[in-house]
Protein backbone atom coordinates (compact mmCIF):
# COMPACT_ATOMS: atom_id res chain seq x y z
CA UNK A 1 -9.98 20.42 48.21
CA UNK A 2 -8.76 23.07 45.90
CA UNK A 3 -6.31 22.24 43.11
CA UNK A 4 -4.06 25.32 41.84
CA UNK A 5 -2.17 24.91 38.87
CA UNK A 6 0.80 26.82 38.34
CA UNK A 7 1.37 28.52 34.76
CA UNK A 8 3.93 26.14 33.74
CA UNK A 9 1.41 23.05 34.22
CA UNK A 10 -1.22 24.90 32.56
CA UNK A 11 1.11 25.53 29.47
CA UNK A 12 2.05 21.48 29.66
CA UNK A 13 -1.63 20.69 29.71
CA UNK A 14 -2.39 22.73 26.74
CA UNK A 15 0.47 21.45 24.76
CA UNK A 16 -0.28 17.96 25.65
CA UNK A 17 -4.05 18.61 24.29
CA UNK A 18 -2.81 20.25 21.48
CA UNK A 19 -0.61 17.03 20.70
CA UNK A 20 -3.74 14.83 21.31
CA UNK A 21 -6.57 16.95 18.88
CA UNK A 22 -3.55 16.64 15.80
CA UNK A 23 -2.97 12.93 16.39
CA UNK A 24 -6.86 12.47 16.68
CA UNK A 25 -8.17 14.56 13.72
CA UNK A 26 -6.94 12.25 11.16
CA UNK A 27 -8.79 9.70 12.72
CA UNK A 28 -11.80 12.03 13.11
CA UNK A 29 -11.43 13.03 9.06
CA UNK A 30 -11.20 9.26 8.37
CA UNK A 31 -14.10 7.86 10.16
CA UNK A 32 -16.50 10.95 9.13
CA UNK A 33 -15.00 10.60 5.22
CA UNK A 34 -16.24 6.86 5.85
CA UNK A 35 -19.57 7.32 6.71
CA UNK A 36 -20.53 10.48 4.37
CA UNK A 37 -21.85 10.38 0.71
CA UNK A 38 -19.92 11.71 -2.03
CA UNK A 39 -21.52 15.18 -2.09
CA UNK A 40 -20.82 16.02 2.06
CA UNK A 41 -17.69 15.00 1.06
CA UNK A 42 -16.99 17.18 -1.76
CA UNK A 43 -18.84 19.71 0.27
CA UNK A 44 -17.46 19.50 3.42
CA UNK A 45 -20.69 19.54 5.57
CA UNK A 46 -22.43 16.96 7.42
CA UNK A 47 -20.53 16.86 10.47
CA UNK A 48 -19.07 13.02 11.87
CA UNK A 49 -21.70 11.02 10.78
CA UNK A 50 -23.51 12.79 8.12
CA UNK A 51 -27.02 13.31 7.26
CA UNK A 52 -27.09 9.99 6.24
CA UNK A 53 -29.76 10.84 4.15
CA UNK A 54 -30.92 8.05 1.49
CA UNK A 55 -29.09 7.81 -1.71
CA UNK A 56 -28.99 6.09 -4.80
CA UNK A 57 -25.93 3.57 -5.60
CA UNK A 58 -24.28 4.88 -9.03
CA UNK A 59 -22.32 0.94 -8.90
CA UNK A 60 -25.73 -0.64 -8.50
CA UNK A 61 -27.23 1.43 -11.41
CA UNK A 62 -24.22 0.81 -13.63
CA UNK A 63 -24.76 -3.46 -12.79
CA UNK A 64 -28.06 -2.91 -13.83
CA UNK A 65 -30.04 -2.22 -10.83
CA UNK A 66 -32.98 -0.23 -10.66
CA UNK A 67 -33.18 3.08 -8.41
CA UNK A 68 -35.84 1.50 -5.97
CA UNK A 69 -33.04 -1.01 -5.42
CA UNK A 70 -30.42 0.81 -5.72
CA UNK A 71 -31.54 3.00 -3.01
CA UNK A 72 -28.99 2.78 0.27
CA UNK A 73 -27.41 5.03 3.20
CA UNK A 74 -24.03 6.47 2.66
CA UNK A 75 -22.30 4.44 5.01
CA UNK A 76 -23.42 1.27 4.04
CA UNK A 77 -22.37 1.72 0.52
CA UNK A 78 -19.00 3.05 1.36
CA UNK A 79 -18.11 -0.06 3.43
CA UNK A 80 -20.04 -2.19 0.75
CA UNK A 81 -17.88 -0.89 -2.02
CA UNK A 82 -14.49 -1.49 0.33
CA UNK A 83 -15.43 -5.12 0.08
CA UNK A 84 -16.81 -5.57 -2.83
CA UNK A 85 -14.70 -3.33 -5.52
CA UNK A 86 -11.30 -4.98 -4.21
CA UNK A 87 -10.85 -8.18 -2.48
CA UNK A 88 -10.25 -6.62 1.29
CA UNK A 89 -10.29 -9.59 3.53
CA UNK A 90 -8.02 -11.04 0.97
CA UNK A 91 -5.60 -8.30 1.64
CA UNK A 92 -6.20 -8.21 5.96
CA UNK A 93 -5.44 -12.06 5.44
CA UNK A 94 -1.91 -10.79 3.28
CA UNK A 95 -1.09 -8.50 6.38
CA UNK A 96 -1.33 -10.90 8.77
CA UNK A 97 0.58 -13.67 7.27
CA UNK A 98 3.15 -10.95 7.08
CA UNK A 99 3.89 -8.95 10.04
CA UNK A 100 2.96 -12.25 12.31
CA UNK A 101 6.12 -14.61 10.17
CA UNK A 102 7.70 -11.05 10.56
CA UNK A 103 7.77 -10.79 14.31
CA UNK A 104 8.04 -14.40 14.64
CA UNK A 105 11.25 -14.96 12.65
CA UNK A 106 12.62 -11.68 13.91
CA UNK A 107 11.80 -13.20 18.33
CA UNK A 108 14.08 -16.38 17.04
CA UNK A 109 16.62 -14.06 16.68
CA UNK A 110 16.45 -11.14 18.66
CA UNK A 111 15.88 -13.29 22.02
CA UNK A 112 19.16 -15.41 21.44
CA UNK A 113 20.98 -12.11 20.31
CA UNK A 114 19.80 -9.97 23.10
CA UNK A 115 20.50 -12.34 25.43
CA UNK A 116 24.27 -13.28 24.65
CA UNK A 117 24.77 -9.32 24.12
CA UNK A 118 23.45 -8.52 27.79
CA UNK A 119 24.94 -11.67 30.11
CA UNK A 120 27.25 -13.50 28.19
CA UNK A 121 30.87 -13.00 28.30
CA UNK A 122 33.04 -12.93 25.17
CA UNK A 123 35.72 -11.47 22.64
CA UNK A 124 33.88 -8.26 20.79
CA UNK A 125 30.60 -8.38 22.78
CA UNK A 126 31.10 -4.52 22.72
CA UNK A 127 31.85 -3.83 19.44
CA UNK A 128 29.20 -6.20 18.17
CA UNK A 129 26.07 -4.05 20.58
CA UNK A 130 28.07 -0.89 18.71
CA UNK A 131 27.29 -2.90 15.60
CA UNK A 132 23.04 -3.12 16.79
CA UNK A 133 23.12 0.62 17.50
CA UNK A 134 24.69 2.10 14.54
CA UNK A 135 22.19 -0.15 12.59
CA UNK A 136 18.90 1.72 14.09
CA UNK A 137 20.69 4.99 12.41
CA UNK A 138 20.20 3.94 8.82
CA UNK A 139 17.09 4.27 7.39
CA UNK A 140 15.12 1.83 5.87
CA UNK A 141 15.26 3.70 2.58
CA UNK A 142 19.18 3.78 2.14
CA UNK A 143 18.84 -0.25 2.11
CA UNK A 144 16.02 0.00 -0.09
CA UNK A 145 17.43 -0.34 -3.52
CA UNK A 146 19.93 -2.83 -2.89
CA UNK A 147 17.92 -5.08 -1.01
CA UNK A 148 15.80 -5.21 -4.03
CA UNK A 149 18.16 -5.73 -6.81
CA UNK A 150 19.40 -9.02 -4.56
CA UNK A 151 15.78 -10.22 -4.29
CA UNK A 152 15.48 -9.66 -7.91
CA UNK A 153 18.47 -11.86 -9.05
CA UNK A 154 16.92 -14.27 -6.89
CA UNK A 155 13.98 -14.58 -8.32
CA UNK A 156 12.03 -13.62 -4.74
CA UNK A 157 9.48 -10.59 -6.20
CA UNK A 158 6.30 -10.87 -6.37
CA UNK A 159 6.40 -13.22 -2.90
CA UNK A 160 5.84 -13.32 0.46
CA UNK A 161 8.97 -14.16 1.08
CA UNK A 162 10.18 -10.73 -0.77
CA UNK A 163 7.52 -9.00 2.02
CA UNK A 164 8.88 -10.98 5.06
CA UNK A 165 12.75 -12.46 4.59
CA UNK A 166 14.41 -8.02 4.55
CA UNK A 167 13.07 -7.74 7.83
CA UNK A 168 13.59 -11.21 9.89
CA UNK A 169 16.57 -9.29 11.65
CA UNK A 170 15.48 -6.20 13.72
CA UNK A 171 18.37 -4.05 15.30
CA UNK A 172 15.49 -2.83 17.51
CA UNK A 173 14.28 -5.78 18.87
CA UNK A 174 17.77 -6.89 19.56
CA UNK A 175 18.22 -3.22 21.46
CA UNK A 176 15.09 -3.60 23.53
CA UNK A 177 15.15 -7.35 24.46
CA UNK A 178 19.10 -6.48 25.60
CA UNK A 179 18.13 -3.85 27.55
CA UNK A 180 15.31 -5.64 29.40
CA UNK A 181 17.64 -8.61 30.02
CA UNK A 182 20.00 -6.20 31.32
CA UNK A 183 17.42 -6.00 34.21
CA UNK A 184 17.35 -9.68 34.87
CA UNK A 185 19.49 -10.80 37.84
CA UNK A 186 22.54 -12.76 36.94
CA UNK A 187 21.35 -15.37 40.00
CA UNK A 188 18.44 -16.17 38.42
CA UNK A 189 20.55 -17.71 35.24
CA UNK A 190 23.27 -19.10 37.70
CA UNK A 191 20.76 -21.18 39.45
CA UNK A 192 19.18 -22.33 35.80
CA UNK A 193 22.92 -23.65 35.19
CA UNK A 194 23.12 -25.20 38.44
CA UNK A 195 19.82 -27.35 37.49
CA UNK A 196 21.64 -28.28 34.56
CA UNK A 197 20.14 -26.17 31.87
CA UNK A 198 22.01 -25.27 29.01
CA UNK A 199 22.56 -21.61 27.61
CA UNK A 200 19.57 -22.49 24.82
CA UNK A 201 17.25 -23.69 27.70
CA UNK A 202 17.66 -20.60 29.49
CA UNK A 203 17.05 -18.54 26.78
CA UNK A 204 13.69 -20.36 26.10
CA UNK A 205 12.55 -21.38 29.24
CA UNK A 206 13.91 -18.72 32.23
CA UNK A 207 15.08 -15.54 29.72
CA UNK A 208 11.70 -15.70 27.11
CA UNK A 209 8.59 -16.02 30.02
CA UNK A 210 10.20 -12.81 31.94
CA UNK A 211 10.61 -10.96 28.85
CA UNK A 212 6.56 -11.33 28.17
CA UNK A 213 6.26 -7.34 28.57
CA UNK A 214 9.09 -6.24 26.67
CA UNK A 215 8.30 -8.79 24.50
CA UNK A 216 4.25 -7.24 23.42
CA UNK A 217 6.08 -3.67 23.44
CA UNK A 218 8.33 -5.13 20.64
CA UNK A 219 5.56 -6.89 19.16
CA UNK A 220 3.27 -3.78 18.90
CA UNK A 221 6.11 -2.21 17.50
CA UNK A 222 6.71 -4.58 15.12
CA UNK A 223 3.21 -5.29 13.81
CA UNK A 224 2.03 -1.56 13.44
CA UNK A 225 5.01 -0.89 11.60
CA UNK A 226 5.02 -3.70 8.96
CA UNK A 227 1.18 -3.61 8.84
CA UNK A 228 1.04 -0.30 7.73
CA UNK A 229 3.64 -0.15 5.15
CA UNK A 230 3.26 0.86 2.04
CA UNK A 231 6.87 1.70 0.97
CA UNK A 232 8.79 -1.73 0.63
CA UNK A 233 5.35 -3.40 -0.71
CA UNK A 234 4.76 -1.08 -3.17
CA UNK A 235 8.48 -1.81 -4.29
CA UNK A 236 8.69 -5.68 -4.52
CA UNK A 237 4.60 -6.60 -5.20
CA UNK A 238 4.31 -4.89 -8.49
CA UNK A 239 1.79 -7.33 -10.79
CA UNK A 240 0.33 -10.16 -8.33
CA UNK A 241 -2.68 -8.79 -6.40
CA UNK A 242 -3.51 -11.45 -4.53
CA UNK A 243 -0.22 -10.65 -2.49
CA UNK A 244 -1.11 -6.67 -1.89
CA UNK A 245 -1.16 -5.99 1.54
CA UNK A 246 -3.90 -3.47 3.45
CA UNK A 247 -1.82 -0.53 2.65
CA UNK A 248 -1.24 -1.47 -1.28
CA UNK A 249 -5.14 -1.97 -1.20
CA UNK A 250 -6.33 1.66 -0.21
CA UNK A 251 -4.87 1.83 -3.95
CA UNK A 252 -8.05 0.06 -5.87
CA UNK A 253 -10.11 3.38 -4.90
CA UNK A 254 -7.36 5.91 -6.73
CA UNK A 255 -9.22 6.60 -9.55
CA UNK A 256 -7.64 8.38 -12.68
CA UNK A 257 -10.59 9.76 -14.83
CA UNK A 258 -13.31 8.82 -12.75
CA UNK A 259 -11.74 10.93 -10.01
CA UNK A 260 -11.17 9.04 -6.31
CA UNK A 261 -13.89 7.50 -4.21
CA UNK A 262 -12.84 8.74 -0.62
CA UNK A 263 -15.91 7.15 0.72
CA UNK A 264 -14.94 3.86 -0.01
CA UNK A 265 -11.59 4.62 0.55
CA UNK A 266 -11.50 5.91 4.01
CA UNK A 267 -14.00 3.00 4.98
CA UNK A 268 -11.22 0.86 3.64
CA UNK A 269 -8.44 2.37 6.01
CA UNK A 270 -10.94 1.97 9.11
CA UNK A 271 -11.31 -1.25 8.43
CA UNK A 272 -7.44 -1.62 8.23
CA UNK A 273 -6.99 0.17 11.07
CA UNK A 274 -9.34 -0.75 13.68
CA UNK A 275 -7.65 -4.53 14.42
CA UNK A 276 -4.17 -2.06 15.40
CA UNK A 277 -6.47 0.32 17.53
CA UNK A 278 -8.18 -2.75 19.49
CA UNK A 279 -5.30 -4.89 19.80
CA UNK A 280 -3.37 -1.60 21.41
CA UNK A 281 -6.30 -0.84 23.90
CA UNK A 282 -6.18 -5.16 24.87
CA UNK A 283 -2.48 -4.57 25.49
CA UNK A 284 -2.16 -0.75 26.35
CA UNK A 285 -1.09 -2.11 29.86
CA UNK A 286 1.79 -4.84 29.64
CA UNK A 287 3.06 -2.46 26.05
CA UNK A 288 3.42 0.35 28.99
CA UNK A 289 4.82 -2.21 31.53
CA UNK A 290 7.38 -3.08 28.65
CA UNK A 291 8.56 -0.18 27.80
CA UNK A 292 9.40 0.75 31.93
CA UNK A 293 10.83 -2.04 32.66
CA UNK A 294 13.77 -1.87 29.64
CA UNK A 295 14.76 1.48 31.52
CA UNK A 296 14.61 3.93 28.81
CA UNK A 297 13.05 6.35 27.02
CA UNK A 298 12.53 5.40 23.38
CA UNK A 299 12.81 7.61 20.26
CA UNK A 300 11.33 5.40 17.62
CA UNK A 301 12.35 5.63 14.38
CA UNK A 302 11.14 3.40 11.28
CA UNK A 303 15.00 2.50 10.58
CA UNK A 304 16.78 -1.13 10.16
CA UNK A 305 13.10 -2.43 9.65
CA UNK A 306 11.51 -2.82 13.34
């Protein structure tokens, strides 16, 4: 059987691979950066993976090391130096103590929230969703500088709590939970009240386990945006490094003099990177069934902190 396409689906076919090779060639300029010595990088040949030609460690000569053992393959001693020159797992360990109290602390509140915005009945329900959406329209950097200066006077920079307590409240997650709950038939909660469940129990034990796929939408949401911030870190974590997160650690290969080591520094960001990429592809399926089953199309934008 034949398949025609008509102009107009050709022209949506090339946009749409258009759209894919600029969202990929980062990725492709990352991973070959990572595995190339300094000179394909400067030079800009080698292809993805380089010649991978044997080379001699200038960071094992300068500790003393002799070239026989100094001798190594350009993509061993770019992922070598990412975990050797700054303390890396350190920092993964950072981001995930972060975005998971994060999306944990923001779920306590967006569940409740969501649901008493989408099925219960009270005085201002409207006005207080008109509240949630004018919210997602300010952007995190307008709330920037005061939400330091209060952390400041109380004494919270230079913590996690500085990284985690800004965000605990997510205009987005209370959006998207509402709208999924929206979906949920109101029989469903009657008969829960029937049984004797109060509005809490609901929310926990009926509401929570049939918002599982809205629920990993939000969370992939959530996590990808916190875990690769660099903005509000870079702010409040300005002399403890033991509290930088991934992004803040990309910044131990920004050399001054000595110029910056791209090899090591790309090899960083994969390694950052890669948990987001695999956790995605584990979850590509319920994220998809999340997002259908609120009923919308989303626009996201990094605003209220997600």
């Amino acid at each position: 059987m034949i398949h025609r396409f008509s102009t107009r689906q050709t022209l949506i076919h090339l946009v749409l691979i258009l759209g894919a090779v600029i969202v990929l060639l980062p990725f492709y300029v990352m991973v070959a950066t990572a595995l190339k010595s300094p000179i394909e990088i400067t030079s800009g040949t080698g292809g993805l993976f380089g010649a991978q030609a044997p080379m001699i460690s200038q960071d094992c000569l300068l500790a003393g090391g002799t070239e026989a053992s100094c001798l190594t393959r350009p993509a061993l001693d770019n992922f070598r130096q990412a975990f050797t020159k700054a303390p890396l797992w350190r920092y993964m360990l950072n981001g995930v103590i972060v975005t998971a109290a994060i999306f944990l602390l923001q779920t306590l509140i967006a569940v409740p929230a969501a649901y008493a915005l989408a099925k219960l009945r009270f005085w201002g329900r409207d006005a207080a969703f008109g509240l949630v959406m004018f919210c997602l329209l300010i952007p995190v950097h307008a709330i920037a500088l005061p939400l330091y200066l209060m952390l400041a006077k109380l004494g919270l920079t230079n913590s996690y709590a500085a990284l985690i307590l800004p965000w605990i409240v997510s205009a987005f997650g209370i959006f998207l939970m509402r709208q999924f709950f929206m979906t949920v038939p109101d029989d469903l909660i009657d008969a829960a009240r029937m049984d004797g469940m109060g509005e809490f129990a609901i929310i926990w034990r009926v509401m929570l386990p049939t918002a599982i796929p809205a629920l990993l939408a939000f969370a992939i949401f959530s996590v990808v945006a916190h875990w690769n911030d660099y903005f509000w870190p870079r702010i409040v974590i300005t002399g403890d490094r033991s509290l930088f997160t991934p992004p803040l650690g990309l910044r131990e290969f920004k050399g001054d003099l000595d110029g910056t080591f791209y090899g090591p520094m790309m090899a960083t960001a994969l390694v950052i990177v890669t948990p987001l990429v695999a956790a995605f592809l584990l979850a590509q399926k319920r994220f998809i069934d999340g997002i259908t089953l609120t009923g919308m199309t989303l626009q996201i934008s990094w605003s209220c902190g997600i």
